[in-house]
Each structure stands twice: as structure tokens, then as C-alpha cells.
PDB file of N, CA and C in Angstrom:
ATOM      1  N   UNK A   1       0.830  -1.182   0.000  1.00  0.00           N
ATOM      2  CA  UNK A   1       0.000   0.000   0.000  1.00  0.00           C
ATOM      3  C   UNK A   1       0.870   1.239   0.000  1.00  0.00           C
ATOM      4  N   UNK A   2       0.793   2.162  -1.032  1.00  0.00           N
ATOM      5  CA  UNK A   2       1.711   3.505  -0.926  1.00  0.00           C
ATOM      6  C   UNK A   2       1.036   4.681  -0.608  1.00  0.00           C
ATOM      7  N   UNK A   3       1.676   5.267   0.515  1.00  0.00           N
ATOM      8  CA  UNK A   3       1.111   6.033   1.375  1.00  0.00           C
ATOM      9  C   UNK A   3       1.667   7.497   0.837  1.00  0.00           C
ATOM     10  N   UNK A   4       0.815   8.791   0.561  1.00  0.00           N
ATOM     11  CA  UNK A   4       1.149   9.959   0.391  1.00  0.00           C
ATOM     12  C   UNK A   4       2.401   9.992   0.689  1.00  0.00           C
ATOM     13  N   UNK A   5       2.701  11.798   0.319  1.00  0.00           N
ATOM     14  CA  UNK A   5       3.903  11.580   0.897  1.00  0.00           C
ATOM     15  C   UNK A   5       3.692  12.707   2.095  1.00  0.00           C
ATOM     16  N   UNK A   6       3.914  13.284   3.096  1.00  0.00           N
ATOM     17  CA  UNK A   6       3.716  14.291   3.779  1.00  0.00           C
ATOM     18  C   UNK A   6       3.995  15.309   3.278  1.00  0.00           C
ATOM     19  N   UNK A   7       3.109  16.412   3.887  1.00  0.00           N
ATOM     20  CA  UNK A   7       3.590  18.133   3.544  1.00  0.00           C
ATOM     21  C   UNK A   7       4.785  18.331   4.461  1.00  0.00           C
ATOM     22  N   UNK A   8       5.316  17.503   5.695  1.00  0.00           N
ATOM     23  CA  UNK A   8       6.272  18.197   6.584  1.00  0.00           C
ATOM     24  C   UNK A   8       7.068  17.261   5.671  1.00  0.00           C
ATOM     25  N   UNK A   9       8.329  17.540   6.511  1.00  0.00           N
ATOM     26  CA  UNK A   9       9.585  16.871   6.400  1.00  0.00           C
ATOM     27  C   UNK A   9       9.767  15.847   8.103  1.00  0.00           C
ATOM     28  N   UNK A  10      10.420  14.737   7.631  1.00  0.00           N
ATOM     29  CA  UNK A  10      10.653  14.148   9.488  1.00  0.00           C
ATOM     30  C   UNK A  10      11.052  15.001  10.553  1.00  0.00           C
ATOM     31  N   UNK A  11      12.050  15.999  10.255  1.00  0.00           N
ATOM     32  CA  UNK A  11      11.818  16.827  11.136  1.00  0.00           C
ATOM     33  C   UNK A  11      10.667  17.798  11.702  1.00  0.00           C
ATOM     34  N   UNK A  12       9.722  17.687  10.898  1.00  0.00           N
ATOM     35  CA  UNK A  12       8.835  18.742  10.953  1.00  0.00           C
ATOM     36  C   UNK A  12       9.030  20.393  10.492  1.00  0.00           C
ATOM     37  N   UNK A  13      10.328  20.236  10.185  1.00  0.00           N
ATOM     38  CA  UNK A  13      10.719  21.880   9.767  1.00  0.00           C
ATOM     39  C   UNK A  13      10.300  22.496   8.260  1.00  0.00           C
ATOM     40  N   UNK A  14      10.139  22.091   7.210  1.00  0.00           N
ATOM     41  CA  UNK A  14       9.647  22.223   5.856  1.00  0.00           C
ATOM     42  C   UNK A  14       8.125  22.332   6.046  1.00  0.00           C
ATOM     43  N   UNK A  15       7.915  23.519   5.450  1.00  0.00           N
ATOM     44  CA  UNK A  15       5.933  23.402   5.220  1.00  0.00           C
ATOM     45  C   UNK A  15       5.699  22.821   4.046  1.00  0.00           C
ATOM     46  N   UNK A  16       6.839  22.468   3.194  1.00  0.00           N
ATOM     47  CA  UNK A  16       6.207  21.832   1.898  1.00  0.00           C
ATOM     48  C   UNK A  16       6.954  20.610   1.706  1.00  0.00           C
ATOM     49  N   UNK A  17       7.040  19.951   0.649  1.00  0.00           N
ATOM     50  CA  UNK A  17       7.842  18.992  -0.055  1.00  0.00           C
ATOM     51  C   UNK A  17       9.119  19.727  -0.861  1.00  0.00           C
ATOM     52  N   UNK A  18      10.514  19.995  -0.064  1.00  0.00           N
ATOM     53  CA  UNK A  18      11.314  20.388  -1.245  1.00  0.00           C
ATOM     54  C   UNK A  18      11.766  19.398  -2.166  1.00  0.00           C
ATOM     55  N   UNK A  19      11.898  18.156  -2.499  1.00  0.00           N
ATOM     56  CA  UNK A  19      12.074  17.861  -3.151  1.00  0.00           C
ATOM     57  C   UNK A  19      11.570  18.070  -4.426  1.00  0.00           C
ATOM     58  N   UNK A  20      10.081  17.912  -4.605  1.00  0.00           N
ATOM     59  CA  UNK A  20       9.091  17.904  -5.267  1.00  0.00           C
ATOM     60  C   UNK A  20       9.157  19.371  -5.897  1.00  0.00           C
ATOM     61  N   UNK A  21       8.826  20.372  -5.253  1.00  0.00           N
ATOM     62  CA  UNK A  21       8.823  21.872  -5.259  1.00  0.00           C
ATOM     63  C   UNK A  21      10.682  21.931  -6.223  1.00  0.00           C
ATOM     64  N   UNK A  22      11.762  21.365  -5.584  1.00  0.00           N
ATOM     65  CA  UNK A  22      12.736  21.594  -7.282  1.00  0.00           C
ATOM     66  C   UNK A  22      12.370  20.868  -8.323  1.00  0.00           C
ATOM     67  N   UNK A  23      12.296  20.161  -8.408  1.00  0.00           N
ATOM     68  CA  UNK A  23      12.254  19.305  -9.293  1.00  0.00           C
ATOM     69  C   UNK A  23      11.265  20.341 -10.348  1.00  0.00           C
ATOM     70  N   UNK A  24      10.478  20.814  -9.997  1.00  0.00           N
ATOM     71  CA  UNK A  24       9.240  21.459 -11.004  1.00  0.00           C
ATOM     72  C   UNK A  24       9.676  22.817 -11.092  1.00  0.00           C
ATOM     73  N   UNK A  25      10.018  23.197 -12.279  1.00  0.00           N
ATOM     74  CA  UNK A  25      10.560  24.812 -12.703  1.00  0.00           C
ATOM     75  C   UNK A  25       9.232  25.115 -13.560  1.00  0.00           C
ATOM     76  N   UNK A  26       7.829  24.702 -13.771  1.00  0.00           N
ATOM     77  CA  UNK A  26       7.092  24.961 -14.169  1.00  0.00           C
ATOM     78  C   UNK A  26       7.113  26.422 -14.698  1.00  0.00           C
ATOM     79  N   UNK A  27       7.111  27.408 -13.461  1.00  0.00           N
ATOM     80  CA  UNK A  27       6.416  28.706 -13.246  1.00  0.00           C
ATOM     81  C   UNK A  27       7.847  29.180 -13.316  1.00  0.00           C
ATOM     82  N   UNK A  28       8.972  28.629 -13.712  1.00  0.00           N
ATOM     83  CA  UNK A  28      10.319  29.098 -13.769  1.00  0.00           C
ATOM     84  C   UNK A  28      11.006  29.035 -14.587  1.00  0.00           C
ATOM     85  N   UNK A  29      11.508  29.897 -15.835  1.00  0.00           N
ATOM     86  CA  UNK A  29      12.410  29.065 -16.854  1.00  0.00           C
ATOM     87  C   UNK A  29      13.262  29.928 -16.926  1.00  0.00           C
ATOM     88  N   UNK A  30      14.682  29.361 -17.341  1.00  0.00           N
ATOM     89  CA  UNK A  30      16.045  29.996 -17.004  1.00  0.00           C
ATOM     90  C   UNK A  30      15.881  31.078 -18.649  1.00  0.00           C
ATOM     91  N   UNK A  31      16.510  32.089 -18.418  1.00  0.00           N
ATOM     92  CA  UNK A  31      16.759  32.953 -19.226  1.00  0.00           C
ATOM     93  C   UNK A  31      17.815  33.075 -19.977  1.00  0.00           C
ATOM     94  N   UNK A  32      17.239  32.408 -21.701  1.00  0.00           N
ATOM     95  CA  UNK A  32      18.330  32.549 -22.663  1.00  0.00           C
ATOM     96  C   UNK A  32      19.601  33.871 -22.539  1.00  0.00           C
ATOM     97  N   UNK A  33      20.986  33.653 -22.631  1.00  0.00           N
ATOM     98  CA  UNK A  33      22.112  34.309 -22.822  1.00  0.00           C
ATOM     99  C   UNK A  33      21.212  35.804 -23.421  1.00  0.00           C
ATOM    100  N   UNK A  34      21.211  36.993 -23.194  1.00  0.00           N
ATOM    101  CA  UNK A  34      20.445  38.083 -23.729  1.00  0.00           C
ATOM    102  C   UNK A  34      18.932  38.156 -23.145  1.00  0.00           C
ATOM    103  N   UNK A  35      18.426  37.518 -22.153  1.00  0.00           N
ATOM    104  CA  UNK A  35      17.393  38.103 -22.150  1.00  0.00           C
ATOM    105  C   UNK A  35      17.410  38.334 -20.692  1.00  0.00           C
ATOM    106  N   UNK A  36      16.270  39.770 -20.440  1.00  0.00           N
ATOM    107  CA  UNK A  36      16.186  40.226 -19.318  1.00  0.00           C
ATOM    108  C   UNK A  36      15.793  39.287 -18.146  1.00  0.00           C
ATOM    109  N   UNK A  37      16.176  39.138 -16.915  1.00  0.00           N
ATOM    110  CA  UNK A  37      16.003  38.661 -15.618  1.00  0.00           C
ATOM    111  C   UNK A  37      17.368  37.779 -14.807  1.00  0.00           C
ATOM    112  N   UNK A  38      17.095  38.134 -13.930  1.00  0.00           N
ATOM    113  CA  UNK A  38      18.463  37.522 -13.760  1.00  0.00           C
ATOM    114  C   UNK A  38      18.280  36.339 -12.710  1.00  0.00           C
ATOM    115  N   UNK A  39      18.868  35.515 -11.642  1.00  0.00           N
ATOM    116  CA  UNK A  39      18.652  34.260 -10.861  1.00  0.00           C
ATOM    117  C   UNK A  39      17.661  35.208  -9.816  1.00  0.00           C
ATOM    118  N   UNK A  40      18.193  35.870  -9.340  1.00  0.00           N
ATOM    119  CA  UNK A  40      17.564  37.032  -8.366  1.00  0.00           C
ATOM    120  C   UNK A  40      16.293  37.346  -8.269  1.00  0.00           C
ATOM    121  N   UNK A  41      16.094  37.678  -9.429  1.00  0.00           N
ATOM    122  CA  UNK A  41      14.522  37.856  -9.759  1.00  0.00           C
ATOM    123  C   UNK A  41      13.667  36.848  -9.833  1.00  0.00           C
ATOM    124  N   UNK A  42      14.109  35.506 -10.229  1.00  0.00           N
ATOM    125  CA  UNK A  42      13.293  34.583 -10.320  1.00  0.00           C
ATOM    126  C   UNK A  42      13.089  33.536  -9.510  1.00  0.00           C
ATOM    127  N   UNK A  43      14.195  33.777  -8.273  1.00  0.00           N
ATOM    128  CA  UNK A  43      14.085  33.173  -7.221  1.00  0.00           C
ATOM    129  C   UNK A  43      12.829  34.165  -6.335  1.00  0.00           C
ATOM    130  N   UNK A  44      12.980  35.373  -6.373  1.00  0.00           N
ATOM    131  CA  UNK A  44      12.158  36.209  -5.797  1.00  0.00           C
ATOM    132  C   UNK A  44      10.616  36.419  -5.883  1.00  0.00           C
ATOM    133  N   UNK A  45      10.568  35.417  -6.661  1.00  0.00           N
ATOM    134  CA  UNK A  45       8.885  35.191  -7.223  1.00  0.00           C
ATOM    135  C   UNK A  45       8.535  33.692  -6.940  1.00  0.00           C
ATOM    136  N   UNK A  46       9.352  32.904  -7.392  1.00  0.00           N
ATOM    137  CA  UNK A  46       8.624  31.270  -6.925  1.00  0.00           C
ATOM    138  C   UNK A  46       8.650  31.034  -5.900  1.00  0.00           C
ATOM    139  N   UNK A  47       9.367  31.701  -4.096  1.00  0.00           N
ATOM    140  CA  UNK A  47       8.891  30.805  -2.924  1.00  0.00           C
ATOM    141  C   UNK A  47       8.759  32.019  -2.044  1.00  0.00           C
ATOM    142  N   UNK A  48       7.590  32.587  -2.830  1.00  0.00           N
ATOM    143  CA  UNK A  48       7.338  33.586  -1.649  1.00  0.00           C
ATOM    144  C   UNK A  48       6.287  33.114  -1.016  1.00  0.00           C
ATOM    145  N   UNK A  49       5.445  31.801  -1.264  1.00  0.00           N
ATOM    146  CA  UNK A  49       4.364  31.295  -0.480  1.00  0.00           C
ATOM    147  C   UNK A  49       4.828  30.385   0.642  1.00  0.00           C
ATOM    148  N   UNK A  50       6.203  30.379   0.821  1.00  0.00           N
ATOM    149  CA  UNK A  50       6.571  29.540   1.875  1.00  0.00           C
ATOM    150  C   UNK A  50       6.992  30.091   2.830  1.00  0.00           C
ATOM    151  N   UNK A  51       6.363  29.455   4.221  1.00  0.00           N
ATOM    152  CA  UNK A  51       6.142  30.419   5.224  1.00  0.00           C
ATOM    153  C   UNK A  51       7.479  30.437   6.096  1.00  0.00           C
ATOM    154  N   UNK A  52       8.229  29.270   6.495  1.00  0.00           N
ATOM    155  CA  UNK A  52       9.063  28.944   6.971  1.00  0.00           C
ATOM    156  C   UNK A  52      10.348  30.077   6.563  1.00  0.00           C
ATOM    157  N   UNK A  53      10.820  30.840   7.083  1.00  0.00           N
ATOM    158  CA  UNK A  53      12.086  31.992   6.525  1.00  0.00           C
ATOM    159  C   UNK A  53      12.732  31.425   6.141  1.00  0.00           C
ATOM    160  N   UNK A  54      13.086  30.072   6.820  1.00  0.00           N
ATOM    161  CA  UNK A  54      14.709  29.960   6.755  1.00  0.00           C
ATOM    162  C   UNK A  54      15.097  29.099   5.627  1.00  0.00           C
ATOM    163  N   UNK A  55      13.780  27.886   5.110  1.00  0.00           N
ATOM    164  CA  UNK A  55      13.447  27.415   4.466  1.00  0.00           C
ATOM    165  C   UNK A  55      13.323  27.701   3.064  1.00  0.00           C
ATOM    166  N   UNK A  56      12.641  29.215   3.130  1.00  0.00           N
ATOM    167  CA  UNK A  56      12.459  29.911   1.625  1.00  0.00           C
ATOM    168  C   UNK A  56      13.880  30.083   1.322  1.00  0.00           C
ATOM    169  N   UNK A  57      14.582  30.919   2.164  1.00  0.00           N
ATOM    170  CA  UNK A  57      15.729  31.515   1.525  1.00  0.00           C
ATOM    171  C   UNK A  57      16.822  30.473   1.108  1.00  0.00           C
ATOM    172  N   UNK A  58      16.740  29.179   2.081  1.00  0.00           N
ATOM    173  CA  UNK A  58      17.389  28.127   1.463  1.00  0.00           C
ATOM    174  C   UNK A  58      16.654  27.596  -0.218  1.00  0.00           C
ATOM    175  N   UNK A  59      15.664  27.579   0.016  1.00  0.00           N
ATOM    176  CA  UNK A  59      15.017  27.269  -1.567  1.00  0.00           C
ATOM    177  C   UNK A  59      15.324  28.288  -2.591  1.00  0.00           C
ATOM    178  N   UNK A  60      15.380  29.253  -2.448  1.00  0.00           N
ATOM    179  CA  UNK A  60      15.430  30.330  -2.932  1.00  0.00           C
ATOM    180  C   UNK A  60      16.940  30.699  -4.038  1.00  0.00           C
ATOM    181  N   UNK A  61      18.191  30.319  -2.392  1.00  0.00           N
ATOM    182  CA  UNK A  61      19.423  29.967  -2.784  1.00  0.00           C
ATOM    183  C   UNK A  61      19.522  28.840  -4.212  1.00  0.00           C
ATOM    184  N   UNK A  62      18.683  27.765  -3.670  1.00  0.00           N
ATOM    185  CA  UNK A  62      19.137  26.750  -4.831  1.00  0.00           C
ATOM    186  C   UNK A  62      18.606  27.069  -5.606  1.00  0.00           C
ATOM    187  N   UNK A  63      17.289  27.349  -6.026  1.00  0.00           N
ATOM    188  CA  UNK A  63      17.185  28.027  -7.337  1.00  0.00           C
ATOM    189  C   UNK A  63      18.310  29.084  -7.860  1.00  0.00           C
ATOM    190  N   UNK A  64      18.879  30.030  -7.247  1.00  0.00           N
ATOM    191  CA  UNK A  64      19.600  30.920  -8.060  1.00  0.00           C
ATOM    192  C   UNK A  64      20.496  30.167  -8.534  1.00  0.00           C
ATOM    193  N   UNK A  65      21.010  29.442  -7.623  1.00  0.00           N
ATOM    194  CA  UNK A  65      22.319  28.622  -8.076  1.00  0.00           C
ATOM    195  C   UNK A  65      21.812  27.731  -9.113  1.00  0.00           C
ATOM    196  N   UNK A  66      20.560  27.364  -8.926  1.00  0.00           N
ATOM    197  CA  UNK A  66      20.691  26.232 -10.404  1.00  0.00           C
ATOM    198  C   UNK A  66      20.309  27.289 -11.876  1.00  0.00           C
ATOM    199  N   UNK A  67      20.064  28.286 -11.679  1.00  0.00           N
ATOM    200  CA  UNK A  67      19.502  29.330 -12.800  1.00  0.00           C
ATOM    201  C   UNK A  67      21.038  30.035 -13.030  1.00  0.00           C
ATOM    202  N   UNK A  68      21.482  30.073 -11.775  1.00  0.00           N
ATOM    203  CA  UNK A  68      23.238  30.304 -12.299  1.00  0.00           C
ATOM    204  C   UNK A  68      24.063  29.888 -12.521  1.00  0.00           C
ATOM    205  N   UNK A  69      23.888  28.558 -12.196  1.00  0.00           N
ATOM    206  CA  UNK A  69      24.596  27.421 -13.389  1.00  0.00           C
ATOM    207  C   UNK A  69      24.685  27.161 -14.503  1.00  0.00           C
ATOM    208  N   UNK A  70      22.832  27.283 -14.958  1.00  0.00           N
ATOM    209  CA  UNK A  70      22.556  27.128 -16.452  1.00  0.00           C
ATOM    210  C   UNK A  70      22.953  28.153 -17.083  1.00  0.00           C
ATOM    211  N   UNK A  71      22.777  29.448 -16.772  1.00  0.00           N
ATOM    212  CA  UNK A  71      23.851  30.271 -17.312  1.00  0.00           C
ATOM    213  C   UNK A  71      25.252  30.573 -17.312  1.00  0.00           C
ATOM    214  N   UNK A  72      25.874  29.861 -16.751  1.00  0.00           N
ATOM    215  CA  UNK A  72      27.248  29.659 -16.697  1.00  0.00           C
ATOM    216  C   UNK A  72      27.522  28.642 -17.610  1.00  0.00           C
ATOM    217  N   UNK A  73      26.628  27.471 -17.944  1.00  0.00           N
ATOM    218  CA  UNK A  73      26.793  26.131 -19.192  1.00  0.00           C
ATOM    219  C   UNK A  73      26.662  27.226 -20.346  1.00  0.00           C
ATOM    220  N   UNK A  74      25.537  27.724 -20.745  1.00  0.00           N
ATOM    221  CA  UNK A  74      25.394  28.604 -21.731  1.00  0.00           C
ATOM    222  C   UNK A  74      26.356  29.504 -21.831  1.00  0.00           C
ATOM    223  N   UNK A  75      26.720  30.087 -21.147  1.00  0.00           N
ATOM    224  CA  UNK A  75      27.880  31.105 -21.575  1.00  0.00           C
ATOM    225  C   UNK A  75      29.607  30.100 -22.166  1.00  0.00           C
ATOM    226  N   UNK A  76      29.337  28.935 -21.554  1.00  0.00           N
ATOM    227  CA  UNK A  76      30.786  28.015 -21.345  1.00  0.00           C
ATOM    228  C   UNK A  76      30.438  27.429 -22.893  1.00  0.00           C
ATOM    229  N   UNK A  77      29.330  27.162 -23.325  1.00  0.00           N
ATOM    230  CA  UNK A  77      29.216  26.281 -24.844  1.00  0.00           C
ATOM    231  C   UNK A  77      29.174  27.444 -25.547  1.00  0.00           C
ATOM    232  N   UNK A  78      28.747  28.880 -26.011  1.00  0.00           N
ATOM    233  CA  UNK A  78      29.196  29.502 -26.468  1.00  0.00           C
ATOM    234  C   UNK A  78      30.699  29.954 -26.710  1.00  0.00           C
ATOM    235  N   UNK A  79      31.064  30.290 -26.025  1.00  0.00           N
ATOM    236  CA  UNK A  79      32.840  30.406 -25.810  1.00  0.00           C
ATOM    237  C   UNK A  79      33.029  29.277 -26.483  1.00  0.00           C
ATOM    238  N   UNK A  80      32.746  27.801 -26.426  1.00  0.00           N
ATOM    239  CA  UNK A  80      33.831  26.326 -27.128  1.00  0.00           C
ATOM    240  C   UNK A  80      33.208  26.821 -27.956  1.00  0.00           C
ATOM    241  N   UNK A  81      32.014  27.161 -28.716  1.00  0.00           N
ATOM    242  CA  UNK A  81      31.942  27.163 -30.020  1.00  0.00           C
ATOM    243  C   UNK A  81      32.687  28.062 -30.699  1.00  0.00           C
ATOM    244  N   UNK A  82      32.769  29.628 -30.431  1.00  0.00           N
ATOM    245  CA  UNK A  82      33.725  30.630 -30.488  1.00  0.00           C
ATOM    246  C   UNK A  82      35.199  29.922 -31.116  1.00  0.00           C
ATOM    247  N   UNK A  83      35.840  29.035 -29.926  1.00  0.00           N
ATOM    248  CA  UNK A  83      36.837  29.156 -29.935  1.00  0.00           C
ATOM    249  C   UNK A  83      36.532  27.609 -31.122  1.00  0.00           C
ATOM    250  N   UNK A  84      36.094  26.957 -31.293  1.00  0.00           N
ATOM    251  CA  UNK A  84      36.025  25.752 -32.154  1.00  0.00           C
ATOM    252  C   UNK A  84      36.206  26.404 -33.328  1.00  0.00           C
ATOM    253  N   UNK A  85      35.500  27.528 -33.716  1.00  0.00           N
ATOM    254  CA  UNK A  85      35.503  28.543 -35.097  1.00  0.00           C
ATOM    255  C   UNK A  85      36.510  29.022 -35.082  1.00  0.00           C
ATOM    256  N   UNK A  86      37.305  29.380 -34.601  1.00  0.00           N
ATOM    257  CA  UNK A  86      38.506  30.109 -34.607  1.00  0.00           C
ATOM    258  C   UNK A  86      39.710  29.539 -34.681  1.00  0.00           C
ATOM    259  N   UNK A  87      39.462  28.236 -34.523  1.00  0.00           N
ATOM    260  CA  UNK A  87      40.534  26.722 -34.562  1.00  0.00           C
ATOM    261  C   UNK A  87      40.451  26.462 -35.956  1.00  0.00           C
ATOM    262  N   UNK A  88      39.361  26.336 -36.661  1.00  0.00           N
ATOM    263  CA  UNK A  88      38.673  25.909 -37.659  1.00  0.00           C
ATOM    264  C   UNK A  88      39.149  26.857 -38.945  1.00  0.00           C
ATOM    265  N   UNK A  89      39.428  28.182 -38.179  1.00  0.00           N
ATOM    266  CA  UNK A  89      39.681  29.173 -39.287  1.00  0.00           C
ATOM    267  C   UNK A  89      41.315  29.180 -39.302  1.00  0.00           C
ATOM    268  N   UNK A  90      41.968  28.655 -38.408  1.00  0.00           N
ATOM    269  CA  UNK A  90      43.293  29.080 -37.877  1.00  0.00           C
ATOM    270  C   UNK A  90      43.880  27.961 -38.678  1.00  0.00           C
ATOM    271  N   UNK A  91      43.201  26.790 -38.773  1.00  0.00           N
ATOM    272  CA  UNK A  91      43.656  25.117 -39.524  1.00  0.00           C
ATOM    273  C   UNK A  91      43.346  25.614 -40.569  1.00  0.00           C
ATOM    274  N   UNK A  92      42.730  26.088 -41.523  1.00  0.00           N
ATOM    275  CA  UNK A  92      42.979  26.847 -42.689  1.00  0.00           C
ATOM    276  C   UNK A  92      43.465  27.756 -43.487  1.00  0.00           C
ATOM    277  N   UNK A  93      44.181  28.664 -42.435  1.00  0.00           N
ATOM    278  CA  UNK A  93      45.053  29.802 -42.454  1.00  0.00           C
ATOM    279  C   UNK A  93      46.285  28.697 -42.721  1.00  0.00           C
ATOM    280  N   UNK A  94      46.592  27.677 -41.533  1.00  0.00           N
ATOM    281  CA  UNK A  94      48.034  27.099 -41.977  1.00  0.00           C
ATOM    282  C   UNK A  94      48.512  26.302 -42.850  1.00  0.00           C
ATOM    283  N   UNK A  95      47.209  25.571 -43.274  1.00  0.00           N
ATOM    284  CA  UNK A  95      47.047  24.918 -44.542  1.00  0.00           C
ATOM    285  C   UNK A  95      47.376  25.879 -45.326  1.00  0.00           C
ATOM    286  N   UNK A  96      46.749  26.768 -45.935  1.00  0.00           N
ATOM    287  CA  UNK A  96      47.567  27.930 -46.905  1.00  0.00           C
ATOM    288  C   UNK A  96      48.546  28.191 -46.964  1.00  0.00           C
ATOM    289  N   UNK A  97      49.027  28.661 -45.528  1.00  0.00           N
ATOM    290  CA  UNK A  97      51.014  29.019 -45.328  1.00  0.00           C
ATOM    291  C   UNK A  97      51.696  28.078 -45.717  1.00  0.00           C
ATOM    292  N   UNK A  98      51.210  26.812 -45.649  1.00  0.00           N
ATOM    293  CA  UNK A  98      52.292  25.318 -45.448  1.00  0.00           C
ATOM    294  C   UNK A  98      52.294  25.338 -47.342  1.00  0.00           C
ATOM    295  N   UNK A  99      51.217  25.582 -47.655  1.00  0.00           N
ATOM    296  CA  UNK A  99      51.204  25.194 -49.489  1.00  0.00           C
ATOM    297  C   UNK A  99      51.575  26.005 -49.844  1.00  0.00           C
ATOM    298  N   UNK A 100      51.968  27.644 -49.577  1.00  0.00           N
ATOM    299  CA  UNK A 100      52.617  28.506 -50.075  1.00  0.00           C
ATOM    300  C   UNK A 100      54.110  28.861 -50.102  1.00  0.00           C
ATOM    301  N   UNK A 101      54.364  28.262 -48.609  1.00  0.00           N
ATOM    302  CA  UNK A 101      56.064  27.805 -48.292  1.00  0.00           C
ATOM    303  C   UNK A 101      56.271  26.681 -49.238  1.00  0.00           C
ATOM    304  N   UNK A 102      55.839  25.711 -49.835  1.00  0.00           N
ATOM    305  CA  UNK A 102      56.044  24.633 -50.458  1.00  0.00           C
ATOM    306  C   UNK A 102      56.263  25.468 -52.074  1.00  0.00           C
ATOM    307  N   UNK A 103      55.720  26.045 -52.232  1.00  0.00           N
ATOM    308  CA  UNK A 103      55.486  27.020 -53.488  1.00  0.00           C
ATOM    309  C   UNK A 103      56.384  27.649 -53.791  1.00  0.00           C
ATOM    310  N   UNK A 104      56.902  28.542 -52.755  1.00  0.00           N
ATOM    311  CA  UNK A 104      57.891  29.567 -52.436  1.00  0.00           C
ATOM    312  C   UNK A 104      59.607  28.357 -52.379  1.00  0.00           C
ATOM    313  N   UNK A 105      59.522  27.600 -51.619  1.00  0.00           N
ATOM    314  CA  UNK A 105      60.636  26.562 -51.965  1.00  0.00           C
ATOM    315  C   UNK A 105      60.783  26.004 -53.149  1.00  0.00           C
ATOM    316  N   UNK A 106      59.953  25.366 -53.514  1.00  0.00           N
ATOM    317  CA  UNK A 106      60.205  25.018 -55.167  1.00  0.00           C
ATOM    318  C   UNK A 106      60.690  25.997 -56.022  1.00  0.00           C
ATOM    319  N   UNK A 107      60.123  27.098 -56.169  1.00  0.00           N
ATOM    320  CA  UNK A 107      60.727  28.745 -56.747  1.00  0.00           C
ATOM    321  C   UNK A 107      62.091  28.604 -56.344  1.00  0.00           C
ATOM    322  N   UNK A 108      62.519  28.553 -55.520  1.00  0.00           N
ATOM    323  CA  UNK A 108      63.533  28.989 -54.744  1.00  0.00           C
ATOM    324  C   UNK A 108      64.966  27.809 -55.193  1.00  0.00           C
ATOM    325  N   UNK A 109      64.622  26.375 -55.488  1.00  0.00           N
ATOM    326  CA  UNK A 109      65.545  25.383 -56.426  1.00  0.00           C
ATOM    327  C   UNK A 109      64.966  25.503 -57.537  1.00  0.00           C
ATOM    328  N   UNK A 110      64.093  25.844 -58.059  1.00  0.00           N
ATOM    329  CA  UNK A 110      64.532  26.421 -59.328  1.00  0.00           C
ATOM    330  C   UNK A 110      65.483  27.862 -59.940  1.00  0.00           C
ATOM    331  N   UNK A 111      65.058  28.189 -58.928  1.00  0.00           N
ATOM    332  CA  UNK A 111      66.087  29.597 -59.084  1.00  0.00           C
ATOM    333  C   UNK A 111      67.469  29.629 -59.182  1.00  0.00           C
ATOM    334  N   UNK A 112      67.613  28.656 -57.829  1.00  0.00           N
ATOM    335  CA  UNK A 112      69.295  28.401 -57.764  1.00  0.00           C
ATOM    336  C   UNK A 112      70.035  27.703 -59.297  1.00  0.00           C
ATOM    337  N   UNK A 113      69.192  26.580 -59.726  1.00  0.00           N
ATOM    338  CA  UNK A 113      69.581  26.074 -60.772  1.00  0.00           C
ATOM    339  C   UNK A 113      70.356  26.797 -61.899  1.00  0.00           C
TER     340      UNK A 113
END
């Protein structure tokens, strides 16, 4: 038989389920690289119904941190791509130099000849 799960926690200190309550970003979605809001703000709106102080601001914390994580991944895969393009352009730059030194040497025993 599976039994609810409680609104407390065993300690009795949680008025809600945090587990449950992260897990669901429903009413929360992290903000693409460029757009307005920041962790701050959006922690500042999803646990203001929780009564417990000490509780919210701990919930509160992990949301920013997980909304400031995801923007820290996003900013980190931009940059590898950046720099993947710039590898990409740089391996083609030396490909050129290497076939033009090859170019420039051949010139160069023929010349002597």
C-alpha cells in the first residue's frame, strides 16, 4: 500500500515537499544568454508562499544557483563554439602558409639552378 507523501519533512521543519517543489521549474524558466532577468529575480517570485524563513531563503538559494549554473553552461558552450571557429579558421590559415612555403621553396631550387 503507498502512502502519500507528507507536507512536513521528518523533522517537521519544511511546510512543503522540497524535493518535489525543485524538481518542477514549471512557473520558472532559465533565461536565454540576452534576455532580461536575472537568478535574483526569479528566485524572488517562486517561494514567496513559503512560510518557513529559513526554508524559503534556502530554496530560494538553490534556485539561483541552479539558474546560475545554467547560465554559466550557456555562456561556457558559447565560448567552445567561439573558440572551435577560430581553430577551424586558424587550420585553414596554416594549410595555406604550409602550401605557399612549399610554393615559395620550389621557386627557390629552381632559381638556384
Amino acid at each position: 500500500m503507498e502512502y502519500p507523501m507528507p507536507a512536513y519533512s521528518m523533522d517537521g521543519r519544511h511546510m512543503m515537499r522540497p524535493e518535489a517543489d525543485l524538481d518542477s521549474d514549471d512557473d520558472c524558466e532559465v533565461p536565454e544568454l540576452g534576455q532580461e532577468g536575472s537568478a535574483a529575480d526569479i528566485a524572488k517570485n517562486k517561494y514567496n508562499h513559503i512560510e518557513d524563513e529559513k526554508e524559503r531563503k534556502r530554496l530560494k538559494r538553490l534556485l539561483r544557483n541552479r539558474v546560475s549554473a545554467q547560465q554559466a553552461r550557456e555562456r561556457k558552450k558559447a565560448y567552445l563554439s567561439t573558440l572551435e571557429s577560430r581553430s577551424k579558421d586558424i587550420e585553414v590559415r596554416n594549410a595555406e602558409l604550409e602550401q605557399r612555403v612549399t610554393t615559395l621553396e620550389r621557386e627557390n631550387f629552381m632559381l638556384r639552378q
